[in-house]
Protein backbone atom coordinates (compact mmCIF):
# COMPACT_ATOMS: atom_id res chain seq x y z
CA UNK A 1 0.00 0.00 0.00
CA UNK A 2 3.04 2.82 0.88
CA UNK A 3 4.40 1.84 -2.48
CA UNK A 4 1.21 2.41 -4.51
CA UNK A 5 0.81 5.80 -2.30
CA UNK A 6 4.50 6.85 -3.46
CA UNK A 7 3.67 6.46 -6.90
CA UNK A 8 0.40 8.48 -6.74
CA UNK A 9 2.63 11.11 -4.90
CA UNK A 10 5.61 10.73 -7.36
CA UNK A 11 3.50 11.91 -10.90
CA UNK A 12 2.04 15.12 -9.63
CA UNK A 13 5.78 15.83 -7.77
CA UNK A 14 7.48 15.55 -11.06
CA UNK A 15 5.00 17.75 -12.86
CA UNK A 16 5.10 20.96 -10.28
CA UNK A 17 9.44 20.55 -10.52
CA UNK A 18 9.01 20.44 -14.56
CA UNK A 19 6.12 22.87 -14.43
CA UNK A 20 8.84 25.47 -11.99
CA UNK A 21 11.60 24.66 -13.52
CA UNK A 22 9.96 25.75 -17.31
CA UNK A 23 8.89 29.03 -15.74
CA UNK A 24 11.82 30.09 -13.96
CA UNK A 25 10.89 29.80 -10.77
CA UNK A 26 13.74 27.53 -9.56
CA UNK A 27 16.50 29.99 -10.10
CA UNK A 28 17.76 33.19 -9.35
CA UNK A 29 19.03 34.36 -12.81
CA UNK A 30 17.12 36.33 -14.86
CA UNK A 31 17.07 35.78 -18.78
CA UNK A 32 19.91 37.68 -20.84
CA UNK A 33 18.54 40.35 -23.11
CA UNK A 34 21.03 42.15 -25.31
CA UNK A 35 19.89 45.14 -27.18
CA UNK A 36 21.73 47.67 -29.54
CA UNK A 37 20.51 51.53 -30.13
CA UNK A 38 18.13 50.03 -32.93
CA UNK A 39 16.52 48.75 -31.16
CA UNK A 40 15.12 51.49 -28.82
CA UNK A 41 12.57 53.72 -29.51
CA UNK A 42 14.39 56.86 -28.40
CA UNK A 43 12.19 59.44 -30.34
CA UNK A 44 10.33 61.16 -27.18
CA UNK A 45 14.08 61.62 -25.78
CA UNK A 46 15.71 62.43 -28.80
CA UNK A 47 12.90 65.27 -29.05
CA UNK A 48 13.60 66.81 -25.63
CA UNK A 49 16.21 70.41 -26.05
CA UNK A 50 17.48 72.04 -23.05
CA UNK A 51 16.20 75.73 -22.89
CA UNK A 52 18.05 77.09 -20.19
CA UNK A 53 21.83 78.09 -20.35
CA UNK A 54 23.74 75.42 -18.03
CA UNK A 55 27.79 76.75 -18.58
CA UNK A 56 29.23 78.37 -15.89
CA UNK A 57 26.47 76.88 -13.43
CA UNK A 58 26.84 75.17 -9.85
CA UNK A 59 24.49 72.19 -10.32
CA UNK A 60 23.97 72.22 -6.28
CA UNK A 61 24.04 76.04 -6.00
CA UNK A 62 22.01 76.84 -9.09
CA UNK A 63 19.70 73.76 -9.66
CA UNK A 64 21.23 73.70 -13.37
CA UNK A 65 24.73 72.86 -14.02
CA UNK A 66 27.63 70.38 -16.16
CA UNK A 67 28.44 67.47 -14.56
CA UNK A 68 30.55 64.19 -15.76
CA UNK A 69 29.49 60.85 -15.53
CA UNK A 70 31.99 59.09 -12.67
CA UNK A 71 30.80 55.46 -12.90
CA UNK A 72 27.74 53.29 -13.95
CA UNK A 73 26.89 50.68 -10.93
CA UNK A 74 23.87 48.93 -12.93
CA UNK A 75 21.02 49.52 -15.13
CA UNK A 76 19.73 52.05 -13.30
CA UNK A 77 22.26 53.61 -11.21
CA UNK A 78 25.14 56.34 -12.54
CA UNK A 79 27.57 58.40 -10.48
CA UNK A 80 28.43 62.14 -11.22
């Protein structure tokens, strides 16, 4: 009888791993995605002009200013 119970156990088991595993859900890596400028859609951006005079300007002191990118930590994240 525990053998025949194991076996009714063992079938839906293996389908939930295959069933995570296919989605993702098992690991911690996210998929690889590697795009090149042509493949953004940069035309709102590209649209965008500065109005307001910036040289000579203290970004802190002034709101407005010229400041140089120190180092990129991830996607989302940049240093000046």
């Amino acid at each position: 009888m525990f053998a025949k119970l194991k076996k009714i156990w063992l079938i839906p088991l293996a389908l939930v791993a295959a069933v995570l595993t296919a989605c993702g859900e098992g690991s911690s890596s996210s998929p690889s995605v590697s795009l090149t400028p042509d493949d953004l859609n940069t035309a709102q951006t590209d649209a965008l002009k500065l109005d307001a005079a910036y040289a000579g300007k203290d970004f802190v002191a002034d709101g407005i200013g010229e400041v140089y990118l120190k180092s990129c930590t991830d996607g989302d994240t940049a240093n000046f």
